[in-house]
PDB file of N, CA and C in Angstrom:
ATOM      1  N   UNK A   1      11.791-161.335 -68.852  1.00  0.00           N
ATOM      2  CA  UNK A   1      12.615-160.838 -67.769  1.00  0.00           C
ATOM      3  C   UNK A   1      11.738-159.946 -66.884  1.00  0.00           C
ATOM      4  N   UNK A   2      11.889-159.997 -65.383  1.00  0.00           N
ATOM      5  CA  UNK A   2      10.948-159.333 -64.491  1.00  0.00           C
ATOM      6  C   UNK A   2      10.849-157.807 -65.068  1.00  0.00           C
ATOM      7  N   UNK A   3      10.675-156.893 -64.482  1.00  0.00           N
ATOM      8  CA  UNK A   3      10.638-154.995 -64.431  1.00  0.00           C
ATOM      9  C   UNK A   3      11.852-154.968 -63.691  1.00  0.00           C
ATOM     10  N   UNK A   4      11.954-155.515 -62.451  1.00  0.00           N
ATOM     11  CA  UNK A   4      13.361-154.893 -61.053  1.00  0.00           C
ATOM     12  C   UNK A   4      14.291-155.371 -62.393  1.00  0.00           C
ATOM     13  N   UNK A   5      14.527-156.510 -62.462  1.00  0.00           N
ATOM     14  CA  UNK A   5      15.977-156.843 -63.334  1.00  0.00           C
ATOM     15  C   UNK A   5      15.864-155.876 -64.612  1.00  0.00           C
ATOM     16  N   UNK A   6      14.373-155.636 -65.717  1.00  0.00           N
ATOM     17  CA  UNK A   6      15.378-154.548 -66.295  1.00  0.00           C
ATOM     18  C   UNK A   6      15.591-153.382 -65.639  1.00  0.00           C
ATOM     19  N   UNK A   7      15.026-152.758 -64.663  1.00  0.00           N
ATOM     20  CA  UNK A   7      15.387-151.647 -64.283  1.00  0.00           C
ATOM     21  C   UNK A   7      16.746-151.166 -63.522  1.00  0.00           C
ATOM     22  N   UNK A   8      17.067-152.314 -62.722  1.00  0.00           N
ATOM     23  CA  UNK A   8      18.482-152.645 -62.680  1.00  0.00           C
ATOM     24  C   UNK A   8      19.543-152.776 -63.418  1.00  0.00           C
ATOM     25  N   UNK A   9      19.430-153.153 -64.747  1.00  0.00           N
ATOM     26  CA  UNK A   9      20.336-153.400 -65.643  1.00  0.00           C
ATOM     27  C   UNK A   9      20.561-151.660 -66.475  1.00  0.00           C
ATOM     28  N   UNK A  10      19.274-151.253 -66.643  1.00  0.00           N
ATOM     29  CA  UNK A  10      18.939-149.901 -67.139  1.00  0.00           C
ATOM     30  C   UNK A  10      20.225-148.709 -66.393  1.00  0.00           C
ATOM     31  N   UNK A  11      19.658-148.516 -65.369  1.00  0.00           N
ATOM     32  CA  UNK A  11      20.410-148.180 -63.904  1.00  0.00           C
ATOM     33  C   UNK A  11      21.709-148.648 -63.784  1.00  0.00           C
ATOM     34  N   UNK A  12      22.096-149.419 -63.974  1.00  0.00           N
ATOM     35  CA  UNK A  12      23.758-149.706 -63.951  1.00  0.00           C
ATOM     36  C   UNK A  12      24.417-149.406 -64.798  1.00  0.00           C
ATOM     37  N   UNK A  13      23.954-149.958 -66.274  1.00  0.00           N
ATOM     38  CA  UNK A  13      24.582-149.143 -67.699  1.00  0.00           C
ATOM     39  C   UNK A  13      24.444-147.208 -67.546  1.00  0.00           C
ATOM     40  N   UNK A  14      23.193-146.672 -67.381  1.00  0.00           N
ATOM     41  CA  UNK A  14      23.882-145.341 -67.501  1.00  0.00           C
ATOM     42  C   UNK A  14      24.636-144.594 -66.316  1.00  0.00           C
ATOM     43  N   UNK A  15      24.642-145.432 -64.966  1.00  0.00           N
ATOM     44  CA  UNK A  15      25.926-145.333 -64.390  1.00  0.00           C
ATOM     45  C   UNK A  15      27.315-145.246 -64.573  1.00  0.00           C
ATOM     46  N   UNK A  16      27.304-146.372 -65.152  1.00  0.00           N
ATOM     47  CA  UNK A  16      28.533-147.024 -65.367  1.00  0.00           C
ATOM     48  C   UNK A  16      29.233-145.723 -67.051  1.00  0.00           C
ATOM     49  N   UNK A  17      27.845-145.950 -67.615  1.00  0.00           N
ATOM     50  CA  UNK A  17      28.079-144.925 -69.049  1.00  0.00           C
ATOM     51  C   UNK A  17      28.485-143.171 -68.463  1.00  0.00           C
ATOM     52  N   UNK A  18      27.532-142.739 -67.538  1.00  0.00           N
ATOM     53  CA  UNK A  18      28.477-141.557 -66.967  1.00  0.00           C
ATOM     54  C   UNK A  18      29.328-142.064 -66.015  1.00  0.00           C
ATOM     55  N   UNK A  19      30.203-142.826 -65.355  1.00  0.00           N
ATOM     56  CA  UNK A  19      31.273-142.980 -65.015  1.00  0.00           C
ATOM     57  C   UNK A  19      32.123-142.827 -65.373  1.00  0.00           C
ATOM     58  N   UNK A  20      32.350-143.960 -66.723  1.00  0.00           N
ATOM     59  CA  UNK A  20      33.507-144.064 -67.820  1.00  0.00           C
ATOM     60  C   UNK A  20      33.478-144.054 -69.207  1.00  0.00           C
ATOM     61  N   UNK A  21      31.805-143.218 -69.436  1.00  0.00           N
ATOM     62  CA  UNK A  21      32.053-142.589 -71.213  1.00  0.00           C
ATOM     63  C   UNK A  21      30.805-143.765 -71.787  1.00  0.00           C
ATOM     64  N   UNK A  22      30.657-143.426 -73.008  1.00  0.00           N
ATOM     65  CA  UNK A  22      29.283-143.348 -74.049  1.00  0.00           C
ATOM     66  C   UNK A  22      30.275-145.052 -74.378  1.00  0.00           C
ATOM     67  N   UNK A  23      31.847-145.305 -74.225  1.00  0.00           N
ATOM     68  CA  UNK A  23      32.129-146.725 -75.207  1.00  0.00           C
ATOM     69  C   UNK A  23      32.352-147.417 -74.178  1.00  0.00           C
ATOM     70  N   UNK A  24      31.604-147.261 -72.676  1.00  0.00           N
ATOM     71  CA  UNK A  24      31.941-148.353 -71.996  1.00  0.00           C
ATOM     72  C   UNK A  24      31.183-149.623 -71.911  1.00  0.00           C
ATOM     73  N   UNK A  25      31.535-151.039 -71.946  1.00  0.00           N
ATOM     74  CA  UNK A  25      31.301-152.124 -72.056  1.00  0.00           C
ATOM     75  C   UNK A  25      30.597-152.918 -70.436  1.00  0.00           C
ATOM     76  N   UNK A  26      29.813-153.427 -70.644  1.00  0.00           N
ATOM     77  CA  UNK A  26      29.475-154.231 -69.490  1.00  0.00           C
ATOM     78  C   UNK A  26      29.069-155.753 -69.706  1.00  0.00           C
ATOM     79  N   UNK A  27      29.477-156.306 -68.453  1.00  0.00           N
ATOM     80  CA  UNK A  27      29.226-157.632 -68.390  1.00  0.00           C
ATOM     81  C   UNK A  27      27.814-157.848 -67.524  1.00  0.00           C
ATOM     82  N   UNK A  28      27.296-159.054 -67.920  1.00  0.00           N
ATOM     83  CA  UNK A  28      26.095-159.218 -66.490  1.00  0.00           C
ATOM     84  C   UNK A  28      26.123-159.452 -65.181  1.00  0.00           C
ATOM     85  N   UNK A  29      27.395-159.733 -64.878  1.00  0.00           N
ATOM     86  CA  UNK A  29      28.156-159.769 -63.578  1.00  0.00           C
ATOM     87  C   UNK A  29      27.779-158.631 -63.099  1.00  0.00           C
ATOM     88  N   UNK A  30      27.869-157.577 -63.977  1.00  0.00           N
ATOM     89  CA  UNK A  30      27.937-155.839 -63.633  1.00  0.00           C
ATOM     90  C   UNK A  30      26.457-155.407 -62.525  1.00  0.00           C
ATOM     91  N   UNK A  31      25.239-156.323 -62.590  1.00  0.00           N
ATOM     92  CA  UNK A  31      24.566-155.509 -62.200  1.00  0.00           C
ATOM     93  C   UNK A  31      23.973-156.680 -60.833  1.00  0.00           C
ATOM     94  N   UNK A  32      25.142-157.490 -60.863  1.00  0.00           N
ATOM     95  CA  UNK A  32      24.989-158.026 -58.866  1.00  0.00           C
ATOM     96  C   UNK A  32      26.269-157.600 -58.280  1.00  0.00           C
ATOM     97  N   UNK A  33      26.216-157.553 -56.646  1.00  0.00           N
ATOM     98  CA  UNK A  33      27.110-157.661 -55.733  1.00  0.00           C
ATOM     99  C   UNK A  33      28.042-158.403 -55.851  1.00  0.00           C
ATOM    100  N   UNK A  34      29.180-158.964 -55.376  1.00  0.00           N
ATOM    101  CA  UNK A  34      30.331-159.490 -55.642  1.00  0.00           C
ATOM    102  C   UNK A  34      29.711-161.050 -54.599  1.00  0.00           C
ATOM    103  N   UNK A  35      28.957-161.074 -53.606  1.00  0.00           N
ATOM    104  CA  UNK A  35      28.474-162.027 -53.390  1.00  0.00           C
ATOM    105  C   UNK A  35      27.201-162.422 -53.934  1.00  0.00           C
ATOM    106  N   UNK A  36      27.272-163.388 -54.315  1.00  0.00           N
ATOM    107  CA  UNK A  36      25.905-163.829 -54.797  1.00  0.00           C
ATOM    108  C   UNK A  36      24.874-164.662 -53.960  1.00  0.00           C
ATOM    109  N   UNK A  37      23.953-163.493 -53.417  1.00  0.00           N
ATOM    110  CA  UNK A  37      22.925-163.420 -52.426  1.00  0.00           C
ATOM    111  C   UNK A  37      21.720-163.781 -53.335  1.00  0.00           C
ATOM    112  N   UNK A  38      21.307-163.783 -54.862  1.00  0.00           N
ATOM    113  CA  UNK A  38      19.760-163.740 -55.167  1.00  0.00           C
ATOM    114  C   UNK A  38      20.350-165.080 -56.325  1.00  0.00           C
ATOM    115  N   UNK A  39      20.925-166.417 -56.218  1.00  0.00           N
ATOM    116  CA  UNK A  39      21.176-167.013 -57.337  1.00  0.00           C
ATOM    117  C   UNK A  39      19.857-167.069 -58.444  1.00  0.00           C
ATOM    118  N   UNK A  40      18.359-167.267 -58.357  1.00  0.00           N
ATOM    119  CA  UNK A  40      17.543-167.207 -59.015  1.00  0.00           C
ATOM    120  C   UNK A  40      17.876-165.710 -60.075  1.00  0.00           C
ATOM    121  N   UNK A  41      17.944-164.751 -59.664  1.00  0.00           N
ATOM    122  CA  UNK A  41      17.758-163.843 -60.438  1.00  0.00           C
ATOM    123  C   UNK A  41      19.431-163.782 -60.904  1.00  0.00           C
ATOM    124  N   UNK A  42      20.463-164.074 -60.463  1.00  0.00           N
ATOM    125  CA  UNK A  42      21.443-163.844 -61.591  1.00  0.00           C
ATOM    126  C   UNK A  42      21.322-164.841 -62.757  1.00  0.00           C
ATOM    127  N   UNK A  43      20.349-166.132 -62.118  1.00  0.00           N
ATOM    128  CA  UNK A  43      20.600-167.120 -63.464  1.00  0.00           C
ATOM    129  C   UNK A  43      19.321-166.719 -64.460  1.00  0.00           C
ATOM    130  N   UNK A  44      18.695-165.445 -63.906  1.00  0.00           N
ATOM    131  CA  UNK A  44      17.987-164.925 -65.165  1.00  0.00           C
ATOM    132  C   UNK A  44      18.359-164.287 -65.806  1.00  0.00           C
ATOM    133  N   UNK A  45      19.542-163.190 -65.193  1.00  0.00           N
ATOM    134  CA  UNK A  45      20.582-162.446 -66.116  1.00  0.00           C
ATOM    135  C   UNK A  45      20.798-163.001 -67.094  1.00  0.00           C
ATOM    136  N   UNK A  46      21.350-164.124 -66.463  1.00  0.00           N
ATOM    137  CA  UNK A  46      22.877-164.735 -67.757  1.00  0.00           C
ATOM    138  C   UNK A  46      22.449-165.374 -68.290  1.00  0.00           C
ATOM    139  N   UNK A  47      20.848-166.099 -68.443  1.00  0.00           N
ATOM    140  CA  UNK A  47      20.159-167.077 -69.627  1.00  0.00           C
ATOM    141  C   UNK A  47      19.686-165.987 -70.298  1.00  0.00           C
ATOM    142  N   UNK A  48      19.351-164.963 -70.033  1.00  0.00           N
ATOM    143  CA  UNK A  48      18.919-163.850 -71.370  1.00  0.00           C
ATOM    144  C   UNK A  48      19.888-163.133 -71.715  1.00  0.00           C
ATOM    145  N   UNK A  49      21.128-163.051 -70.774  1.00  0.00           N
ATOM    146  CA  UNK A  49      22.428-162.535 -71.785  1.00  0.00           C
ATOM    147  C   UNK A  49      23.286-163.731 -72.608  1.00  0.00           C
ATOM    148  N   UNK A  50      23.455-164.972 -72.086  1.00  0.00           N
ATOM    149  CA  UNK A  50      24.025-166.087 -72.745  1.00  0.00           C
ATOM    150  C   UNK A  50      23.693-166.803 -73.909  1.00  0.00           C
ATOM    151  N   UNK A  51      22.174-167.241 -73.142  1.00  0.00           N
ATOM    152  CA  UNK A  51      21.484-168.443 -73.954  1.00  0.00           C
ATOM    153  C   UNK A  51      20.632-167.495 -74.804  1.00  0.00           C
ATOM    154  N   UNK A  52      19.243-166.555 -74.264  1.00  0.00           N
ATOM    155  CA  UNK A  52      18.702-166.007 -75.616  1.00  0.00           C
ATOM    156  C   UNK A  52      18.938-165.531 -76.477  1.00  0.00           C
ATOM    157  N   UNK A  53      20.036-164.283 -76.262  1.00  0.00           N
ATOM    158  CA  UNK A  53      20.118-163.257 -76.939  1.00  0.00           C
ATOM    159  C   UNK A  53      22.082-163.824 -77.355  1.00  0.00           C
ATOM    160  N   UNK A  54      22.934-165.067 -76.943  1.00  0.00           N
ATOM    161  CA  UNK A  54      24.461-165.380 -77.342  1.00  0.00           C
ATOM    162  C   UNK A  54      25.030-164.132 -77.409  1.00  0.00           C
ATOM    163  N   UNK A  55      25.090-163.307 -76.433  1.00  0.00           N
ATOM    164  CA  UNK A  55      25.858-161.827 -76.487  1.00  0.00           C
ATOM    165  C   UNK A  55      27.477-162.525 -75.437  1.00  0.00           C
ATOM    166  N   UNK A  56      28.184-161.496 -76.164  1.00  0.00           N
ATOM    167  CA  UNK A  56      30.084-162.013 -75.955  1.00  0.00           C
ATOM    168  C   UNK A  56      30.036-161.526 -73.887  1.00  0.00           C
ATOM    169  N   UNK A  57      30.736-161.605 -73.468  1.00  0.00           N
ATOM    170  CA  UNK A  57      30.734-161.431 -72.031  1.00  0.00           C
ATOM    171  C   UNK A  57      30.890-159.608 -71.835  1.00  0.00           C
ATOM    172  N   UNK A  58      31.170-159.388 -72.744  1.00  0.00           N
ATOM    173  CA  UNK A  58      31.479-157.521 -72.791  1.00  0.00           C
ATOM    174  C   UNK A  58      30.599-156.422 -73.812  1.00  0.00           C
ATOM    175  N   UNK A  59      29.405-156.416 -73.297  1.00  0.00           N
ATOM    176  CA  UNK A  59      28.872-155.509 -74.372  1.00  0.00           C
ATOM    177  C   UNK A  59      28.477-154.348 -74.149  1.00  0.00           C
ATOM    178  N   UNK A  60      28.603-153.111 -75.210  1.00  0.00           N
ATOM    179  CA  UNK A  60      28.363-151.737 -75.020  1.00  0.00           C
ATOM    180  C   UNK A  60      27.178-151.907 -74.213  1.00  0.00           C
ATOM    181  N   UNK A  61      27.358-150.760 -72.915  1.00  0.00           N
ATOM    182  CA  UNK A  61      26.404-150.329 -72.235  1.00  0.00           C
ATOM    183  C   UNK A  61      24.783-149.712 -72.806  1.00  0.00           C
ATOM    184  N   UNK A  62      25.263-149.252 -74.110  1.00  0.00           N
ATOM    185  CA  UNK A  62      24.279-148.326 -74.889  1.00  0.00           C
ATOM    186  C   UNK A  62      23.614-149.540 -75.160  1.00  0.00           C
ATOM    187  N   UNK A  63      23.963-150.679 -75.924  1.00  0.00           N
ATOM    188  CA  UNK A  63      23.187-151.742 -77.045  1.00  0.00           C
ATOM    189  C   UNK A  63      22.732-152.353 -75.293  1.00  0.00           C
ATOM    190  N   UNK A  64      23.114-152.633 -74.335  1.00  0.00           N
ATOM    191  CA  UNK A  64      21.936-153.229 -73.482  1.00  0.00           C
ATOM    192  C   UNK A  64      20.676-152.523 -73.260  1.00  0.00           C
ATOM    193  N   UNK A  65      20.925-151.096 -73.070  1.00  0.00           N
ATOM    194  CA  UNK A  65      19.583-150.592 -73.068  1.00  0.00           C
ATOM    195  C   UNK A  65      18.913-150.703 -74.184  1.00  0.00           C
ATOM    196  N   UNK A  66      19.384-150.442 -75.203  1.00  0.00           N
ATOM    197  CA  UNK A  66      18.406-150.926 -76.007  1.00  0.00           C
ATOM    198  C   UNK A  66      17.407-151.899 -76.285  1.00  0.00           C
ATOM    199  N   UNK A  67      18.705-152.980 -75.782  1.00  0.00           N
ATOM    200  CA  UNK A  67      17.530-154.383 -75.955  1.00  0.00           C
ATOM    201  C   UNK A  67      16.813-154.462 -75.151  1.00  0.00           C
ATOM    202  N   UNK A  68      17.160-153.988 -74.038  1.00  0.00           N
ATOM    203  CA  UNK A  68      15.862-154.173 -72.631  1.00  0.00           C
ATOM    204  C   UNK A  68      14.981-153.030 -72.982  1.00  0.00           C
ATOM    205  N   UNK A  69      14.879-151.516 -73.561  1.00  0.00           N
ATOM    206  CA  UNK A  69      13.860-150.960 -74.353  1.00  0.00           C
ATOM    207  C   UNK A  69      12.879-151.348 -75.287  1.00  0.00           C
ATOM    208  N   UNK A  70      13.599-152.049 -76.265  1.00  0.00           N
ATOM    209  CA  UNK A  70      12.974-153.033 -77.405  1.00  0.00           C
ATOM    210  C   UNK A  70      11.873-154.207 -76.919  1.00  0.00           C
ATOM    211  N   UNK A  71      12.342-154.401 -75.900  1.00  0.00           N
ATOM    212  CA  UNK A  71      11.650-155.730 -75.271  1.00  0.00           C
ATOM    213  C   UNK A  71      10.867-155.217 -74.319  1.00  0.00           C
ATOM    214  N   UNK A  72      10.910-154.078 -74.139  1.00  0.00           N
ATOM    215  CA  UNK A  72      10.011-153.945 -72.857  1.00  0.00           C
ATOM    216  C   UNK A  72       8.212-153.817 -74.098  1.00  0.00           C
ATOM    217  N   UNK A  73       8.830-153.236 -75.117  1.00  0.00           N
ATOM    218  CA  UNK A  73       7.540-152.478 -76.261  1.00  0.00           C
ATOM    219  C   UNK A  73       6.755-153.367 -76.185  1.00  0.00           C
TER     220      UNK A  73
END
């Protein structure tokens, strides 16, 4: 996965985590616009949230950073 996309994804979860709390859930939808202007990079989202990693459409904000931490090592 590029650096911008994890740093984006990084950036939206602890947004979203001080928004609405340490048990809030996110989808990969969560970290594009409501139009989809970059299709290349959302279909990199959702093959490393779908296909690599088979994560459910709603997952704790906390366990994404992680995995994009883990993976960055």
């Amino acid at each position: 996965m590029r650096a911008t996309l994890r740093a984006k994804i990084i950036e939206v979860c602890h947004k979203k985590i001080a928004a609405k709390g340490d048990n809030v859930g996110v989808s990969f939808y969560a970290f594009f616009a409501n139009k989809n202007d970059n299709p290349a990079l959302l279909m990199e989202a959702a093959t490393w949230w779908i296909h690599t990693h088979q994560l459910d459409h709603f997952v704790k904000a906390h366990k994404i950073i992680e995995m994009i931490n883990n993976e960055a090592q």
